[in-house]
C-alpha atoms as a PDB file:
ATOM      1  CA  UNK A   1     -13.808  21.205  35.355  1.00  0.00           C
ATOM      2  CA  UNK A   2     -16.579  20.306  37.968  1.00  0.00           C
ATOM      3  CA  UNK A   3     -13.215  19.256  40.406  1.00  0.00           C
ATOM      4  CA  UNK A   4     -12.483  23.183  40.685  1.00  0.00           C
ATOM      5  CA  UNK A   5     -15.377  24.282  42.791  1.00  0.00           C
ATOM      6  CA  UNK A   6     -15.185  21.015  45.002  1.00  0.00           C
ATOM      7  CA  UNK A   7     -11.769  21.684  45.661  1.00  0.00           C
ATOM      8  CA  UNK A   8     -12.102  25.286  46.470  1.00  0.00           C
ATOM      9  CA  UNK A   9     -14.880  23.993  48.630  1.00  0.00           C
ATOM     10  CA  UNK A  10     -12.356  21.650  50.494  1.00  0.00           C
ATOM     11  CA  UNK A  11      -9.323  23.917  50.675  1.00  0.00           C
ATOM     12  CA  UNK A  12     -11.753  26.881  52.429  1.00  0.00           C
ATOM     13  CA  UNK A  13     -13.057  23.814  54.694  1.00  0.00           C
ATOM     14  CA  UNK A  14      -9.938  22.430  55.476  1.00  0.00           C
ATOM     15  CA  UNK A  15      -8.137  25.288  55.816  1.00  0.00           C
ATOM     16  CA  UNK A  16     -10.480  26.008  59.012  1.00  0.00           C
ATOM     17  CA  UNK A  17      -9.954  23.109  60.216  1.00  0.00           C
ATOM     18  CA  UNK A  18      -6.163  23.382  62.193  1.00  0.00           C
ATOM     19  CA  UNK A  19      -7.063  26.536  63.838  1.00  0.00           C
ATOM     20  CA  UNK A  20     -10.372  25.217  65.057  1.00  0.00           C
ATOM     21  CA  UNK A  21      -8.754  22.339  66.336  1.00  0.00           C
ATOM     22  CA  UNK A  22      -5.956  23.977  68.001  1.00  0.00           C
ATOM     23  CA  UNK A  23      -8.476  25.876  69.796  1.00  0.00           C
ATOM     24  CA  UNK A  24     -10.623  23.326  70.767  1.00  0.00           C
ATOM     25  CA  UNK A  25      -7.992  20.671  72.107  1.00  0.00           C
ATOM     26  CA  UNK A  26      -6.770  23.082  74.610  1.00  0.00           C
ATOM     27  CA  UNK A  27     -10.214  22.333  76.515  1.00  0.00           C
ATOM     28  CA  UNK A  28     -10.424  18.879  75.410  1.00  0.00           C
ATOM     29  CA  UNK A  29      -7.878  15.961  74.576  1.00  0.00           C
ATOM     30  CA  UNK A  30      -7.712  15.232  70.410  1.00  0.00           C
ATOM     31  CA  UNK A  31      -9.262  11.970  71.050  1.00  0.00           C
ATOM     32  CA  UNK A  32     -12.719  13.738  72.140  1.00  0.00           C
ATOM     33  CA  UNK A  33     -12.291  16.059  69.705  1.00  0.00           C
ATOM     34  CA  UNK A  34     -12.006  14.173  67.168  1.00  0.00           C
ATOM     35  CA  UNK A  35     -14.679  11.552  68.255  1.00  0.00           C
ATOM     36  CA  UNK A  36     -16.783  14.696  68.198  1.00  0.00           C
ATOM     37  CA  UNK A  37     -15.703  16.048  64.789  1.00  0.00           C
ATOM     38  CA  UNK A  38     -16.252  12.657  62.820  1.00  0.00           C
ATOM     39  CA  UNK A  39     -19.205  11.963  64.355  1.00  0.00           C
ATOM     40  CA  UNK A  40     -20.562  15.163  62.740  1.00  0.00           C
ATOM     41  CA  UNK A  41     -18.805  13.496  59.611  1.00  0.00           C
ATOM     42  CA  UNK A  42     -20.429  10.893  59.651  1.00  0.00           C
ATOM     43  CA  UNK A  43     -23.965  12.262  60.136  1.00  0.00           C
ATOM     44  CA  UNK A  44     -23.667  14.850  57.174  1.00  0.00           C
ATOM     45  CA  UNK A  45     -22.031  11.314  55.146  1.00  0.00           C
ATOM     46  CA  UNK A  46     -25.179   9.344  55.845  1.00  0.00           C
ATOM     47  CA  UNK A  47     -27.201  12.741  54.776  1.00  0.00           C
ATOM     48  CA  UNK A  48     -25.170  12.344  51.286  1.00  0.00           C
ATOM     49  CA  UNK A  49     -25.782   8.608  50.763  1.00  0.00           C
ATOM     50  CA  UNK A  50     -29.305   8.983  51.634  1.00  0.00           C
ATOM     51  CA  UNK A  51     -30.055  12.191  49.280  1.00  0.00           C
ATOM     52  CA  UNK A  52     -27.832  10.508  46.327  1.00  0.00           C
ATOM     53  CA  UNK A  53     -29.678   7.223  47.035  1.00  0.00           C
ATOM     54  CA  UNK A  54     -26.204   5.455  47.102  1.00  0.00           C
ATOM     55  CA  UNK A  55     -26.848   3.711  50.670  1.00  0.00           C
ATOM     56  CA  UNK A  56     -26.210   0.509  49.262  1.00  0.00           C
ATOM     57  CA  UNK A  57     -25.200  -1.971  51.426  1.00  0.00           C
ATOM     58  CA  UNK A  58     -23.793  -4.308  48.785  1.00  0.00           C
ATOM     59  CA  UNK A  59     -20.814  -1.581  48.732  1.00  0.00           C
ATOM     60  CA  UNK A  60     -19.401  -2.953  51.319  1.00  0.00           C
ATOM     61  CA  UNK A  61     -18.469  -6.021  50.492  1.00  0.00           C
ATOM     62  CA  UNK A  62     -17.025  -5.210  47.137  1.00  0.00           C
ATOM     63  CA  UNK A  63     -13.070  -6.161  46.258  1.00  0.00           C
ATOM     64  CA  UNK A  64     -12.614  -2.304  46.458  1.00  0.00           C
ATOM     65  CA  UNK A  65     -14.299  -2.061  50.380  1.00  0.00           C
ATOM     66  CA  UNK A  66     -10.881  -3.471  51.244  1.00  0.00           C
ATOM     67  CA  UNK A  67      -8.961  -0.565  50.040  1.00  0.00           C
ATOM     68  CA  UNK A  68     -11.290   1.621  51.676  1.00  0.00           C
ATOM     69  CA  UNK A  69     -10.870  -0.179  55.177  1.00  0.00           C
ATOM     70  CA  UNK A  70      -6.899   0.232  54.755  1.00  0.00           C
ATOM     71  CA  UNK A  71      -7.442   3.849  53.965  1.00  0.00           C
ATOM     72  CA  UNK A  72      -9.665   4.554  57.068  1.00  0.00           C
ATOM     73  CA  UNK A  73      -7.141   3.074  59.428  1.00  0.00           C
ATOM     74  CA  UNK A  74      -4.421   5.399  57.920  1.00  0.00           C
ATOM     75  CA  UNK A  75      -7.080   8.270  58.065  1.00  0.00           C
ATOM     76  CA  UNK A  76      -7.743   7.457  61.534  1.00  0.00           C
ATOM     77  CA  UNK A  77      -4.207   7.601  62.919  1.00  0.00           C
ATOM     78  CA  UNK A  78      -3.421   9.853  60.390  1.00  0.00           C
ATOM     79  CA  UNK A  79      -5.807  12.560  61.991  1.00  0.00           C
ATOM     80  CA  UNK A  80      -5.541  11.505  65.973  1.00  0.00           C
ATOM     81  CA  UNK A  81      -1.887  11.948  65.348  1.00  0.00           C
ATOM     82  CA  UNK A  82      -2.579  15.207  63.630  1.00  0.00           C
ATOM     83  CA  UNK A  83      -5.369  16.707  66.538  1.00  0.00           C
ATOM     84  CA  UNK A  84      -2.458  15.251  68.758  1.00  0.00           C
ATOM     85  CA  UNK A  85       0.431  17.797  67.130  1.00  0.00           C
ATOM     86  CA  UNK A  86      -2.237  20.478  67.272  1.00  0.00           C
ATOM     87  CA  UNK A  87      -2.731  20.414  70.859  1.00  0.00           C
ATOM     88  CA  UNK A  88       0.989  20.186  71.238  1.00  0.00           C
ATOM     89  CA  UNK A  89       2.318  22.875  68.556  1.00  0.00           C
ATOM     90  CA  UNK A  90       1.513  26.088  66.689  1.00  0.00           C
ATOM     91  CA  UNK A  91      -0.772  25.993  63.737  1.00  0.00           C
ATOM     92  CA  UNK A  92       1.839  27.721  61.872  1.00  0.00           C
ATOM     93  CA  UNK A  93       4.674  25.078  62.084  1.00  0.00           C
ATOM     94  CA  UNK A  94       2.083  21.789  62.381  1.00  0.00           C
ATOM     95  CA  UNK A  95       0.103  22.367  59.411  1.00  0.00           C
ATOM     96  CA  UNK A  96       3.395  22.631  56.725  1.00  0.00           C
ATOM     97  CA  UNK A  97       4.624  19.821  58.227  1.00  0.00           C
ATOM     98  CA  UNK A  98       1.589  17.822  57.725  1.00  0.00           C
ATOM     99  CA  UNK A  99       0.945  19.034  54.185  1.00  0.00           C
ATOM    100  CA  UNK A 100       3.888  17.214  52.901  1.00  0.00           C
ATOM    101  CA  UNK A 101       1.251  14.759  52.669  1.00  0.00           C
ATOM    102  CA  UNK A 102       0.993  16.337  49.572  1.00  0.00           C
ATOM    103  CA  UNK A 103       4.185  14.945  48.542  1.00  0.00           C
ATOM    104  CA  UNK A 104       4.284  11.616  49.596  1.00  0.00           C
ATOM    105  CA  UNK A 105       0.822  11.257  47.858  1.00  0.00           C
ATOM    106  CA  UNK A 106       2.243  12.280  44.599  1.00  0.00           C
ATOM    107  CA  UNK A 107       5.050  10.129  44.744  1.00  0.00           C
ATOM    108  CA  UNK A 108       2.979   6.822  45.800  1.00  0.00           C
ATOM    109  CA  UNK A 109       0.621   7.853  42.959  1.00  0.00           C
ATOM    110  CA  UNK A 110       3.990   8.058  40.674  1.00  0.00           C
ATOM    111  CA  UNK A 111       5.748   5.104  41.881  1.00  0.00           C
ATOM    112  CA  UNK A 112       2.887   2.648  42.547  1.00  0.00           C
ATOM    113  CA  UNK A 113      -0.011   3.920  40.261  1.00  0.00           C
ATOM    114  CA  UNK A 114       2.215   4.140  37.332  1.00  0.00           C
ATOM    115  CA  UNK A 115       1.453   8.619  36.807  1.00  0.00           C
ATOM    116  CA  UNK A 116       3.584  10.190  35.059  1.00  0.00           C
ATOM    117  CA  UNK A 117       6.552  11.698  36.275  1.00  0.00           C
ATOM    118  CA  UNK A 118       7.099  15.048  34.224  1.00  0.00           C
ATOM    119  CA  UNK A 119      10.040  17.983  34.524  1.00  0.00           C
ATOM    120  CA  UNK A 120       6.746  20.328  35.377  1.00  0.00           C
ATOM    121  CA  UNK A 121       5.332  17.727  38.239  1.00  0.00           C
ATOM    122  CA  UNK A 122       8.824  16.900  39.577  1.00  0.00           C
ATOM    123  CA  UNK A 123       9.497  20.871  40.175  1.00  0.00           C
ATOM    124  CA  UNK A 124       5.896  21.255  41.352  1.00  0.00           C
ATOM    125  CA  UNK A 125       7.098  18.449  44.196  1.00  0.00           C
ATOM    126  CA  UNK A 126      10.417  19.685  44.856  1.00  0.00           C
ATOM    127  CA  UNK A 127       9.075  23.571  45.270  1.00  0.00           C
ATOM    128  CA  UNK A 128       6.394  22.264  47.540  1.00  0.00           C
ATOM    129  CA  UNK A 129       8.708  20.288  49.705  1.00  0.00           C
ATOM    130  CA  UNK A 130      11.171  23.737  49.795  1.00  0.00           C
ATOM    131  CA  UNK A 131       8.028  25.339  50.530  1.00  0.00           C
ATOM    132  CA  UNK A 132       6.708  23.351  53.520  1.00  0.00           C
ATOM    133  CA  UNK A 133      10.087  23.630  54.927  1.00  0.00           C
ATOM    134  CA  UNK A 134      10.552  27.690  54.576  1.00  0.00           C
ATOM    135  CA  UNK A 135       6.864  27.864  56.444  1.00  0.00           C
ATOM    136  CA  UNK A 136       7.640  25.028  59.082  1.00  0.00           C
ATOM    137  CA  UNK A 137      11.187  26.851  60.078  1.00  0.00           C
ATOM    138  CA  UNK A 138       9.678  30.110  60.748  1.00  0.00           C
ATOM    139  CA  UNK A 139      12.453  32.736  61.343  1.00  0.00           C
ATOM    140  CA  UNK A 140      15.551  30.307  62.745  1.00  0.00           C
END
């Protein structure tokens, strides 16, 4: 159960990180802001691989370093687009919205990845999307 404090870790991180931005791109377009923020990624990354000793060059041309080149062009529209509705809209609505990523990633691991669809995970998916939309409305 290892996962638990890593993902404790990245919900307290993450959660910091819409406000933050929101902040920051009214002084700054997303595209700086972001250039900023994943440099700063990519430094404390290259910390990681060194410290781990798992640098290895020979990763990258692996059958999986394909996958992994897909899934950094999503991640990098994926957050410009994101900084983008930051700068444009409230935390408060912006961030449900964008958790429904949450969704769609459970049902691409269900329908593609062959996961298991249970009653409990198909209520977990359908509260969450009821959810997302109750805090995205606000008080209409």
């Amino acid at each position: 159960m290892e996962y638990l404090l890593w993902v404790a870790i990245a919900l307290v991180a993450y959660g910091l990180i819409p406000p933050l931005t929101s902040v920051v791109t009214t002084a700054v377009p997303p595209a700086v802001a972001l250039f900023f923020s994943t440099a700063i990624f990519l430094t404390l990354t290259l910390g990681v691989l060194v410290v781990t000793d798992t640098a290895d060059p020979a990763y990258a041309t692996t059958t999986a370093a394909g996958y992994v080149y897909v899934a950094g062009l999503f991640l990098a529209v994926g957050i410009l687009a994101y900084y983008s509705a930051l700068e444009a809209g409230p935390v408060s609505v912006v961030v449900p919205i964008y958790g429904l990523f949450i969704v769609g990633s459970s049902v691409v691991g269900i329908v593609f990845l062959g996961e298991e669809l249970t009653g409990t995970r198909a209520a977990g998916i359908a509260v969450a999307v009821l959810a997302i939309y109750l805090a995205a409305s606000g008080d209409r």
